[in-house]
PDB file of N, CA and C in Angstrom:
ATOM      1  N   UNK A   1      -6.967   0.323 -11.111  1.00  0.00           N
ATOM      2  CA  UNK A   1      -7.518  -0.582 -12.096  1.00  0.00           C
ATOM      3  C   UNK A   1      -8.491  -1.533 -11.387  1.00  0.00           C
ATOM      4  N   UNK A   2      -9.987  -1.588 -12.049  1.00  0.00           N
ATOM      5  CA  UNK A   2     -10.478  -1.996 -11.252  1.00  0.00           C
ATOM      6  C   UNK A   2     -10.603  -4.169 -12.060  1.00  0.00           C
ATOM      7  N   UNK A   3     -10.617  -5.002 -10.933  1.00  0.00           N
ATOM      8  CA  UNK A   3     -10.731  -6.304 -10.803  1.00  0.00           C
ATOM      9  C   UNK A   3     -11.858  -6.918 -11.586  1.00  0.00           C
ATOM     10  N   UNK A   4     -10.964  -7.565 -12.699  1.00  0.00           N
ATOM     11  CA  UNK A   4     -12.251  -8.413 -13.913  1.00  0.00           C
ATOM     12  C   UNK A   4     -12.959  -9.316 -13.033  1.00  0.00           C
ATOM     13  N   UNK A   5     -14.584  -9.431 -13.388  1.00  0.00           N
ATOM     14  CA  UNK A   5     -15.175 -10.321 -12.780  1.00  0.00           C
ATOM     15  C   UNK A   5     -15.038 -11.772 -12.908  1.00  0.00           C
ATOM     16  N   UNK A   6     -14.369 -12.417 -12.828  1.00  0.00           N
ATOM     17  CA  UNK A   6     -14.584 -14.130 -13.284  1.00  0.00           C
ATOM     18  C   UNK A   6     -15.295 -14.645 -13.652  1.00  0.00           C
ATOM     19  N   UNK A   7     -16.423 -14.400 -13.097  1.00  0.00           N
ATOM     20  CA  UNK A   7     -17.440 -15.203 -13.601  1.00  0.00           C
ATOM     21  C   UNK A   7     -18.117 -14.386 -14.630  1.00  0.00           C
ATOM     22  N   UNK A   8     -18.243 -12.908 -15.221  1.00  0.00           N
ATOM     23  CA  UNK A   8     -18.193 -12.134 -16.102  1.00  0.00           C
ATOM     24  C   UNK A   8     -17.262 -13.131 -17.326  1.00  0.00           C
ATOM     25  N   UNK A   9     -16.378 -12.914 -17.276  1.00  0.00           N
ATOM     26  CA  UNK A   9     -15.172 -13.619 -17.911  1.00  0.00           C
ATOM     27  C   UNK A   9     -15.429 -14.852 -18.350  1.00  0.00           C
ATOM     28  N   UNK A  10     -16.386 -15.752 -17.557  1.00  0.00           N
ATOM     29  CA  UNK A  10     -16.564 -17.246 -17.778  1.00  0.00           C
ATOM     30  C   UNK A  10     -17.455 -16.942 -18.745  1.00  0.00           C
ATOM     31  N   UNK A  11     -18.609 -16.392 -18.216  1.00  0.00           N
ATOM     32  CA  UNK A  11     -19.714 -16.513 -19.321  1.00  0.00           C
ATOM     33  C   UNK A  11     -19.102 -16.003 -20.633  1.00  0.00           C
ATOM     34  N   UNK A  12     -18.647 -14.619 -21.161  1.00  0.00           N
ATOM     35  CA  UNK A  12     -18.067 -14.593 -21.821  1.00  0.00           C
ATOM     36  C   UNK A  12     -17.283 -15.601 -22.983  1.00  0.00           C
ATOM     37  N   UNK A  13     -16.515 -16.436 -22.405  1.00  0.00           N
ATOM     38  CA  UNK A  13     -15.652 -17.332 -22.837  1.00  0.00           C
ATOM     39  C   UNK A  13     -16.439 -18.581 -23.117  1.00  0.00           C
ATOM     40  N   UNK A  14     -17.651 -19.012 -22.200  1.00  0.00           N
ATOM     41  CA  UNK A  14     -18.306 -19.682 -22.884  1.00  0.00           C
ATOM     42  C   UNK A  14     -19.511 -19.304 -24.353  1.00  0.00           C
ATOM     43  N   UNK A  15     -19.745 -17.972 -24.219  1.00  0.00           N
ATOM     44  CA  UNK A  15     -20.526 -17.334 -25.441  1.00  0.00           C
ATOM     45  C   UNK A  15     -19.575 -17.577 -26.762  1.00  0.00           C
ATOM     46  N   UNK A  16     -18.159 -17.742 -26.576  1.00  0.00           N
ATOM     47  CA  UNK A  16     -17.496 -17.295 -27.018  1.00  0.00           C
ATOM     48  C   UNK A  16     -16.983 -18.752 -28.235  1.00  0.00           C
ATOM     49  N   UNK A  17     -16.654 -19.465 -27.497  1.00  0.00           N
ATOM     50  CA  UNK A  17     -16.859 -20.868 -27.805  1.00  0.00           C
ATOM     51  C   UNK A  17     -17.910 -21.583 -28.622  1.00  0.00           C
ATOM     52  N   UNK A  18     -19.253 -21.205 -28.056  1.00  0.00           N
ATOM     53  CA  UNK A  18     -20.330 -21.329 -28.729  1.00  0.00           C
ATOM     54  C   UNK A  18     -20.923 -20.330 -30.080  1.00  0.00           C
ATOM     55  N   UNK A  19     -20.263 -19.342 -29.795  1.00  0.00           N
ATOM     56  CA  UNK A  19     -20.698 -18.741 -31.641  1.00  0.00           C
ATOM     57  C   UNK A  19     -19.278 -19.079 -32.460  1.00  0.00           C
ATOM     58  N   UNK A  20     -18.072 -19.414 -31.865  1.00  0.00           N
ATOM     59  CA  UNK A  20     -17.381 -20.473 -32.864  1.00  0.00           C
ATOM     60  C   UNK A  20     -17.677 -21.531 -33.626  1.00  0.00           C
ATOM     61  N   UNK A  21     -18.066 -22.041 -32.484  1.00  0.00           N
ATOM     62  CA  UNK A  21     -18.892 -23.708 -33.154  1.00  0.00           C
ATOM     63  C   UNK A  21     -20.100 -23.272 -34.005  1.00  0.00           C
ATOM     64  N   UNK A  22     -20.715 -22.448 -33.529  1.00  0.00           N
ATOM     65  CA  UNK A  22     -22.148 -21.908 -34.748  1.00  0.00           C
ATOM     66  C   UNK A  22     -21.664 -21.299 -35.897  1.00  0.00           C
ATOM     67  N   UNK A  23     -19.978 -20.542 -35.732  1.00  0.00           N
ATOM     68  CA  UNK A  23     -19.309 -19.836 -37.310  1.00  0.00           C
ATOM     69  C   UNK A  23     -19.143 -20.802 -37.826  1.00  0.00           C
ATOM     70  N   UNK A  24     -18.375 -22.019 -37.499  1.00  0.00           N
ATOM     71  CA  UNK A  24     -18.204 -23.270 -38.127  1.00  0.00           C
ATOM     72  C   UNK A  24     -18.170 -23.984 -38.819  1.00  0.00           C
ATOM     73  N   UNK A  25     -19.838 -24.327 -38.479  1.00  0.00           N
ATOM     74  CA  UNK A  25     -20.958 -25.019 -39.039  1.00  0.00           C
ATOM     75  C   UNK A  25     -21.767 -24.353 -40.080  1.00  0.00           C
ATOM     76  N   UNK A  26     -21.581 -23.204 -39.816  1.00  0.00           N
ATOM     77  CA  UNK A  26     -22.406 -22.280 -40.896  1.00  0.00           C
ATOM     78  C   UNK A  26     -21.434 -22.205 -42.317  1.00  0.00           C
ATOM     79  N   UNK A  27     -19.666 -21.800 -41.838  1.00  0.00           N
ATOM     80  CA  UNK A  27     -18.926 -21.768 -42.621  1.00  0.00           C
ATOM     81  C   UNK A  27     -19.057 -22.940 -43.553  1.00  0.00           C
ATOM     82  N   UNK A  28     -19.020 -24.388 -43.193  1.00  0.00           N
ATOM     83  CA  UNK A  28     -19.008 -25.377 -43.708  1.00  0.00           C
ATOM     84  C   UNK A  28     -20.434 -25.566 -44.751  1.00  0.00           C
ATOM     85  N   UNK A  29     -21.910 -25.263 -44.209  1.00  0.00           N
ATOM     86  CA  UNK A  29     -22.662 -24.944 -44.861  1.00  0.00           C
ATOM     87  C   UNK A  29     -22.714 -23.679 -45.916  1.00  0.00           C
ATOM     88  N   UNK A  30     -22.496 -22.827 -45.516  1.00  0.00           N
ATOM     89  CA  UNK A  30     -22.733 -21.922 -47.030  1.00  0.00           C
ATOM     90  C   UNK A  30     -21.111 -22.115 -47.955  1.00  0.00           C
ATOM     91  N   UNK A  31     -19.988 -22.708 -47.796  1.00  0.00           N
ATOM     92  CA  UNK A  31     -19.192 -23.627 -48.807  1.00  0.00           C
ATOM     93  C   UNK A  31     -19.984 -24.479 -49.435  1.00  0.00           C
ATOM     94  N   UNK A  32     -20.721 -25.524 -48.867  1.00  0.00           N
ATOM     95  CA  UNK A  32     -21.263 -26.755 -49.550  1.00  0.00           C
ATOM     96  C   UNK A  32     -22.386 -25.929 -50.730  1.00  0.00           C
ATOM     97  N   UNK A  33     -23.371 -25.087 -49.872  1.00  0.00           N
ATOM     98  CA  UNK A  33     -24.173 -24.110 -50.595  1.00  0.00           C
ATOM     99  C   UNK A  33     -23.681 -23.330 -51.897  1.00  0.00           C
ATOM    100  N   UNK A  34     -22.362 -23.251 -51.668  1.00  0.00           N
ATOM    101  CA  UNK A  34     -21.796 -22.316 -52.781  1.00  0.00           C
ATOM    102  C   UNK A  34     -21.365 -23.605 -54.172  1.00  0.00           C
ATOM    103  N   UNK A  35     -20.250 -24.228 -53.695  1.00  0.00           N
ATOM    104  CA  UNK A  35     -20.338 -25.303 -54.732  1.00  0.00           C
ATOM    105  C   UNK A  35     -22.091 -25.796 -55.431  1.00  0.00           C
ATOM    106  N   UNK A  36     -23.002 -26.097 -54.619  1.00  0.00           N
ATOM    107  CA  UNK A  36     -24.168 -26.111 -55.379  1.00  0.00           C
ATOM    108  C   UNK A  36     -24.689 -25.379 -55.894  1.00  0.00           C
ATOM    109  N   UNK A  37     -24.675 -23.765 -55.548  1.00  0.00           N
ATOM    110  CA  UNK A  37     -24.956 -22.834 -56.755  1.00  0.00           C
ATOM    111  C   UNK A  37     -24.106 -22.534 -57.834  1.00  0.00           C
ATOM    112  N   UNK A  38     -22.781 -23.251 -57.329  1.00  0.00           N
ATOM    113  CA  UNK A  38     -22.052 -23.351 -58.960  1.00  0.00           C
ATOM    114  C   UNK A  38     -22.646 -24.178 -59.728  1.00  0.00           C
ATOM    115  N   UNK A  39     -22.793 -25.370 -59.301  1.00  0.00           N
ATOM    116  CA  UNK A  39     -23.658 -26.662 -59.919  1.00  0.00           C
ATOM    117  C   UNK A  39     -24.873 -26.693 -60.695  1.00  0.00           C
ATOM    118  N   UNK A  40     -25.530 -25.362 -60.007  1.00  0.00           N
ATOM    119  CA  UNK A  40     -26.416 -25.092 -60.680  1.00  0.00           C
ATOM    120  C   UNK A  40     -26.557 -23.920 -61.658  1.00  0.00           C
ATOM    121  N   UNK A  41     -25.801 -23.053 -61.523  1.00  0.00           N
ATOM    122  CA  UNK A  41     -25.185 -22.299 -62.218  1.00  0.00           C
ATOM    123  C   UNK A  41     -25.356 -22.955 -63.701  1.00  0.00           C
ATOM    124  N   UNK A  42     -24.353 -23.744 -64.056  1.00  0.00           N
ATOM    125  CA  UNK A  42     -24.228 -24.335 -64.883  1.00  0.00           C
ATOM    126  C   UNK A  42     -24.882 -24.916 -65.817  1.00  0.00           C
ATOM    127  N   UNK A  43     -26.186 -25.811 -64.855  1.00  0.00           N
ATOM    128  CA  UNK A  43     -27.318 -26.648 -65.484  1.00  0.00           C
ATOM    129  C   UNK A  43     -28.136 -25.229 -65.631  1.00  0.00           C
ATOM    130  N   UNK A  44     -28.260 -24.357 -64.918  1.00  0.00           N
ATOM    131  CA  UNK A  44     -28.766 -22.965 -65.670  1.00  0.00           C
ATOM    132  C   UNK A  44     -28.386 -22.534 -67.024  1.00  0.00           C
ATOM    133  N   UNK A  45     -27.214 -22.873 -67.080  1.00  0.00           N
ATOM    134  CA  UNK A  45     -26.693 -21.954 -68.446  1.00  0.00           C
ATOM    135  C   UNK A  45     -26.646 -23.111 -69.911  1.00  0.00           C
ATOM    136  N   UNK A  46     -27.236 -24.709 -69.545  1.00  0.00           N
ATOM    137  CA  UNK A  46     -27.086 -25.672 -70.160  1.00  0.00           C
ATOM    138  C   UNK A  46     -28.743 -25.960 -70.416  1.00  0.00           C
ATOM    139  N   UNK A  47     -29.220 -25.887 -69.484  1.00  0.00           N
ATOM    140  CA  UNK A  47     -31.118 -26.195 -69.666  1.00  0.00           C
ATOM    141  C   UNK A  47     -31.340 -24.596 -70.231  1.00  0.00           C
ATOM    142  N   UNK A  48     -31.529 -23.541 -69.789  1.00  0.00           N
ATOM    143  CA  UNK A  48     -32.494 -22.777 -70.095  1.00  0.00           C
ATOM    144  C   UNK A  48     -34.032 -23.011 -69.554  1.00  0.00           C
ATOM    145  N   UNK A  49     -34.543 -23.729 -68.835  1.00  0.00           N
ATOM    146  CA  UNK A  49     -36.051 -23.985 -68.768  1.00  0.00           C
ATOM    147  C   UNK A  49     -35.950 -22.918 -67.232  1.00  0.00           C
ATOM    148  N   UNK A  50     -37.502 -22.278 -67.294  1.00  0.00           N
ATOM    149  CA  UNK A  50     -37.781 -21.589 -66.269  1.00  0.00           C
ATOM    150  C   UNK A  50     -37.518 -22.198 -65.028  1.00  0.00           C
ATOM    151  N   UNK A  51     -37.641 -23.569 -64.798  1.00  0.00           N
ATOM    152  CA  UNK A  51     -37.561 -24.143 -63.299  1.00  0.00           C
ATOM    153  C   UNK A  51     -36.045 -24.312 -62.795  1.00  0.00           C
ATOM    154  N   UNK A  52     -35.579 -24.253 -63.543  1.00  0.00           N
ATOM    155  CA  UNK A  52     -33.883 -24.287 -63.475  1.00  0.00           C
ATOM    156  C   UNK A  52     -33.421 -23.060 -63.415  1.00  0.00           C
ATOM    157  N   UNK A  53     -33.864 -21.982 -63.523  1.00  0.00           N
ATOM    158  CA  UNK A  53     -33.281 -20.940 -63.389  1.00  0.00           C
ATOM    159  C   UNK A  53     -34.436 -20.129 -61.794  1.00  0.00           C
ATOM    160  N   UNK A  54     -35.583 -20.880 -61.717  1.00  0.00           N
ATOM    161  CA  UNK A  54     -36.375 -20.371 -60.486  1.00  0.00           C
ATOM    162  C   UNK A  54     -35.558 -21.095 -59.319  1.00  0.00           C
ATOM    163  N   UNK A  55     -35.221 -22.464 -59.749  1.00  0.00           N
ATOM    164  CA  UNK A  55     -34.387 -23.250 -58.763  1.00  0.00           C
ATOM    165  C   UNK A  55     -33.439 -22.192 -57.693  1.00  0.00           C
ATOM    166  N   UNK A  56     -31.988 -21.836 -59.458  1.00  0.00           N
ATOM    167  CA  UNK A  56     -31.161 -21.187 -58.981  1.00  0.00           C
ATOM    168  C   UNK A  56     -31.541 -19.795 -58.295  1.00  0.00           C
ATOM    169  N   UNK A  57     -32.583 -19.311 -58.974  1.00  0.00           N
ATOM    170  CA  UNK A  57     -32.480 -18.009 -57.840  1.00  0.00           C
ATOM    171  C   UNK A  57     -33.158 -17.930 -56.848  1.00  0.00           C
ATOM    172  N   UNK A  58     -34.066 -19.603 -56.429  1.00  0.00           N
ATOM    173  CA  UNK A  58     -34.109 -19.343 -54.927  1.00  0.00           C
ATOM    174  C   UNK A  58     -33.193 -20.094 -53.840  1.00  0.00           C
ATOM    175  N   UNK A  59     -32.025 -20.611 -54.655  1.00  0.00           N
ATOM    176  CA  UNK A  59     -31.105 -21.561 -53.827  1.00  0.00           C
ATOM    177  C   UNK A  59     -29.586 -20.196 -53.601  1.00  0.00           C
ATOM    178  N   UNK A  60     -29.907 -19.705 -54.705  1.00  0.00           N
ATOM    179  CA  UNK A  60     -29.086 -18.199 -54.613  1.00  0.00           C
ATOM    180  C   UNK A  60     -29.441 -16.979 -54.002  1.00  0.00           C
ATOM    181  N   UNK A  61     -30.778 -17.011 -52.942  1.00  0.00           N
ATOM    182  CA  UNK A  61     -31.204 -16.247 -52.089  1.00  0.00           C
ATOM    183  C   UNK A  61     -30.697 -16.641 -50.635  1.00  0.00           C
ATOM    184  N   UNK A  62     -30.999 -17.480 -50.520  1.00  0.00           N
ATOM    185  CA  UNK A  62     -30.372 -18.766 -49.336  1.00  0.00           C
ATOM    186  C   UNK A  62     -28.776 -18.575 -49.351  1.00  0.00           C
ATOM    187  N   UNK A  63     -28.481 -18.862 -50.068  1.00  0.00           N
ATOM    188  CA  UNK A  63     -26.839 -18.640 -50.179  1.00  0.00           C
ATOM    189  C   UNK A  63     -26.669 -17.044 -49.720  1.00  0.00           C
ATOM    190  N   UNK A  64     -27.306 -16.042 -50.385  1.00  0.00           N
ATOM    191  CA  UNK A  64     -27.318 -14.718 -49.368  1.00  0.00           C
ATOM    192  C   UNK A  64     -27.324 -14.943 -48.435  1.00  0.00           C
ATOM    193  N   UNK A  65     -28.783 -15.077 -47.804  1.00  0.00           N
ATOM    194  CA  UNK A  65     -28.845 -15.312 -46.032  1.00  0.00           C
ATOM    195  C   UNK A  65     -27.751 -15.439 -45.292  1.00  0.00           C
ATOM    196  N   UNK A  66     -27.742 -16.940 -45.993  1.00  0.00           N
ATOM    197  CA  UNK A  66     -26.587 -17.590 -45.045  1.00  0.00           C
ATOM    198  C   UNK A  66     -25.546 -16.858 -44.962  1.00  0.00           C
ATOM    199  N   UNK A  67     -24.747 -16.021 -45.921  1.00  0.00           N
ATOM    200  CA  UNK A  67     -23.496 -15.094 -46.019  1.00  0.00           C
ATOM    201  C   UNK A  67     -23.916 -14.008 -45.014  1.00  0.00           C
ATOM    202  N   UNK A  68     -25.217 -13.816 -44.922  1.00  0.00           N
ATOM    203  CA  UNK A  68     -25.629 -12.403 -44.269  1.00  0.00           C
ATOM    204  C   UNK A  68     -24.950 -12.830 -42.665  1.00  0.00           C
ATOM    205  N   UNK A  69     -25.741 -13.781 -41.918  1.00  0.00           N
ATOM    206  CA  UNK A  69     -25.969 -14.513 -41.179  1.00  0.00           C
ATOM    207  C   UNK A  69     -24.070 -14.978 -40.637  1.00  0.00           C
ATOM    208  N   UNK A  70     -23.492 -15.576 -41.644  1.00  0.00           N
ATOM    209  CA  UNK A  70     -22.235 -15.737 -41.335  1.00  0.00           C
ATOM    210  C   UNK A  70     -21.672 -14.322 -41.239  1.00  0.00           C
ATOM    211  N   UNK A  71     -21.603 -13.290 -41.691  1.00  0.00           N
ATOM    212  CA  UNK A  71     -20.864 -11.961 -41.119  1.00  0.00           C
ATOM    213  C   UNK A  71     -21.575 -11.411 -39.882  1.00  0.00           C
ATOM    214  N   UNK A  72     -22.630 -11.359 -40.039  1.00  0.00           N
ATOM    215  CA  UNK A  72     -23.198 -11.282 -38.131  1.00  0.00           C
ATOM    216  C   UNK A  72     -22.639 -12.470 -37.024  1.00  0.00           C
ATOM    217  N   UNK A  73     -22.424 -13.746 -37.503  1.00  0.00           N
ATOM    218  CA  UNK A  73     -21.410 -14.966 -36.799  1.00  0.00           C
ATOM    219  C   UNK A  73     -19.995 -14.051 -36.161  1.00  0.00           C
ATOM    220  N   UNK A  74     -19.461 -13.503 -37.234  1.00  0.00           N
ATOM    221  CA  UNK A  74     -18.396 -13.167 -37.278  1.00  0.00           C
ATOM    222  C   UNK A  74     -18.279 -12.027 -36.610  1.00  0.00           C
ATOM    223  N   UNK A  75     -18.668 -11.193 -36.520  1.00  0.00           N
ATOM    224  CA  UNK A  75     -18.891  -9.969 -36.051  1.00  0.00           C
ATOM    225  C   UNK A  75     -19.000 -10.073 -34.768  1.00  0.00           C
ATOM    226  N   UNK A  76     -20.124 -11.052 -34.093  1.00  0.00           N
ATOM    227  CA  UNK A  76     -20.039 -11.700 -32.807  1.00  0.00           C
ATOM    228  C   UNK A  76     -18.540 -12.125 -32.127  1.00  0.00           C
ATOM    229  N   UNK A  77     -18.267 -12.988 -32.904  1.00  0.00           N
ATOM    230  CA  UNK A  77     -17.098 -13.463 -32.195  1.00  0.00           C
ATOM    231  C   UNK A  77     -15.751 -12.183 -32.251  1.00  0.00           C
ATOM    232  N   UNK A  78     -15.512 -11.066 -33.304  1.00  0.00           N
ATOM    233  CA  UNK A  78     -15.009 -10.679 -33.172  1.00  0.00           C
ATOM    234  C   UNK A  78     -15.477  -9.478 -31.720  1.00  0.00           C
ATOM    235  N   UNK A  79     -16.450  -9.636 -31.716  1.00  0.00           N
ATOM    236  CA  UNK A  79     -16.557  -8.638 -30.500  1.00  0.00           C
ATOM    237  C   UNK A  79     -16.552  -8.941 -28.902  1.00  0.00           C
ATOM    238  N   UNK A  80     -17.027 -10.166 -28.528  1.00  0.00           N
ATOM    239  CA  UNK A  80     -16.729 -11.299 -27.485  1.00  0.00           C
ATOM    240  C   UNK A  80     -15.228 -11.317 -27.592  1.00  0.00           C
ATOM    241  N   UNK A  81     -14.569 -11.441 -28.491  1.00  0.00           N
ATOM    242  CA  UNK A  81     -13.176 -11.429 -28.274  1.00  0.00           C
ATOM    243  C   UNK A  81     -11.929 -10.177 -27.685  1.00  0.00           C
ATOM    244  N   UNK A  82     -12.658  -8.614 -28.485  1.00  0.00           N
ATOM    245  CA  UNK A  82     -12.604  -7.790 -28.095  1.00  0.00           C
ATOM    246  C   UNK A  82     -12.627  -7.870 -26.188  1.00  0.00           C
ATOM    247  N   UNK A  83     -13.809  -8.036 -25.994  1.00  0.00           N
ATOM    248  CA  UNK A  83     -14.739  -8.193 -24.620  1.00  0.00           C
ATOM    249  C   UNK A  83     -13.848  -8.470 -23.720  1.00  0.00           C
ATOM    250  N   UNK A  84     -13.816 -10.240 -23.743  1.00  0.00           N
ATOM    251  CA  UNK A  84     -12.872 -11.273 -22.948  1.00  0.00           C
ATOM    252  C   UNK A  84     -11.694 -10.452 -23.306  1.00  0.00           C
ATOM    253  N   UNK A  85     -10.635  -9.859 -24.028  1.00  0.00           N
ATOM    254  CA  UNK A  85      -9.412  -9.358 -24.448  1.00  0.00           C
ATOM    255  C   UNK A  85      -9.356  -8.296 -22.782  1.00  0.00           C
ATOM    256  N   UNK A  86     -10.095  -7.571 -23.154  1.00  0.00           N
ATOM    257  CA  UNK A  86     -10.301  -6.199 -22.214  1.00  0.00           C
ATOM    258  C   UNK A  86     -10.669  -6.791 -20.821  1.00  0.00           C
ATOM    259  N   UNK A  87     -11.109  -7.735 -20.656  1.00  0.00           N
ATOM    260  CA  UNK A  87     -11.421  -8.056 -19.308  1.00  0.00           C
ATOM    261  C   UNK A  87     -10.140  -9.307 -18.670  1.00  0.00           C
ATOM    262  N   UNK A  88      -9.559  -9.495 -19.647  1.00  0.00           N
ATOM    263  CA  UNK A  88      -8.017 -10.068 -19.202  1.00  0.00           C
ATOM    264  C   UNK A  88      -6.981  -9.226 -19.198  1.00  0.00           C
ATOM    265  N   UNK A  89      -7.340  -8.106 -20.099  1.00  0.00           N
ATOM    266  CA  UNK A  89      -6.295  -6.591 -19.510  1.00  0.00           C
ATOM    267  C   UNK A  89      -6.412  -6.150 -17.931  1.00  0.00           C
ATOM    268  N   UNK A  90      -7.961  -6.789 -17.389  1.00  0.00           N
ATOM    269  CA  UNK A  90      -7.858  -5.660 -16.240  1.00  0.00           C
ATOM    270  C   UNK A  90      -7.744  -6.974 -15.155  1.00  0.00           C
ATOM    271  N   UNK A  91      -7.822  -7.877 -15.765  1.00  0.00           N
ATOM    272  CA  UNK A  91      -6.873  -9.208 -14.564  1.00  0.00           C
ATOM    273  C   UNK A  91      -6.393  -9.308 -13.634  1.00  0.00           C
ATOM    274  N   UNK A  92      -6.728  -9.424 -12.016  1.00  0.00           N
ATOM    275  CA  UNK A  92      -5.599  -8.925 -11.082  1.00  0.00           C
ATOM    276  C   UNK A  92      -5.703 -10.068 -10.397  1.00  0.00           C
ATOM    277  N   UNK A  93      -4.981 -11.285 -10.254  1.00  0.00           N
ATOM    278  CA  UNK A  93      -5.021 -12.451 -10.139  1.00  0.00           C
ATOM    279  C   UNK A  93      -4.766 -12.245  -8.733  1.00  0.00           C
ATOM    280  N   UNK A  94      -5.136 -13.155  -7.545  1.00  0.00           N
ATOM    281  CA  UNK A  94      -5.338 -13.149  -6.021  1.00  0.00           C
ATOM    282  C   UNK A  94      -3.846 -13.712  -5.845  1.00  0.00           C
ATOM    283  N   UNK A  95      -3.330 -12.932  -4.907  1.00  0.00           N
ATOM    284  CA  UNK A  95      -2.125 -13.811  -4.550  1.00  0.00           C
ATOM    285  C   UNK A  95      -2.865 -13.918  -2.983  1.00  0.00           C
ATOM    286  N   UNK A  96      -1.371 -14.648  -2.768  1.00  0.00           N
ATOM    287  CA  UNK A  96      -1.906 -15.814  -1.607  1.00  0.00           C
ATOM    288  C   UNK A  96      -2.504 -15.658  -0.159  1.00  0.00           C
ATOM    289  N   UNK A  97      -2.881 -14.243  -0.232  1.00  0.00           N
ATOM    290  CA  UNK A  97      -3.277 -13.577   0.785  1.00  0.00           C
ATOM    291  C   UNK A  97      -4.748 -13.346   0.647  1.00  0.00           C
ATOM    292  N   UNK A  98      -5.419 -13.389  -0.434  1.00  0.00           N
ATOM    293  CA  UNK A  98      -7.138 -13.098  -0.932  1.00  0.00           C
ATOM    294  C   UNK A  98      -6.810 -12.477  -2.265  1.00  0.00           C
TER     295      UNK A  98
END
């Protein structure tokens, strides 16, 4: 079995960390995004005027993206995790000799 690199491993774990914090933030944004296309949803189905419904379907394109964007987030981290997983399988920690 051959010896995980550490510093392989570090970077890793720091990539790893950092598209958390970017799932996050995104998660928290396309929630807020979603409650506002409910919001608007609504004043869609209450106005009827063209700008209210151009509103919603370009604030409801965005809300795509962002979903697109958050499963590529996700996908990332699930695979960095994979990664780091497999490279702590092959772990051969130095005992006290080197």
């Amino acid at each position: 079995m051959a010896k995980a690199n550490p510093r392989l491993l570090a970077n890793i774990q720091r990539r790893l960390v950092a598209a958390r914090e970017s799932q996050r933030i995104l998660e928290e944004q396309v929630q807020t995004w979603n409650e506002a296309l409910d919001d608007m949803r609504i004043r869609t189905l209450v106005s009827e005027t063209p700008q209210v419904q151009a509103d919603y379907n370009e604030l409801s394109k965005h809300v795509v993206a962002a979903r697109t964007e958050l499963q590529r987030r996700s996908d990332e981290v699930e695979h960095l995790v994979r990664e780091r997983d497999e490279l702590l399988r092959e772990w051969v920690p130095k005992d006290e000799h080197g």
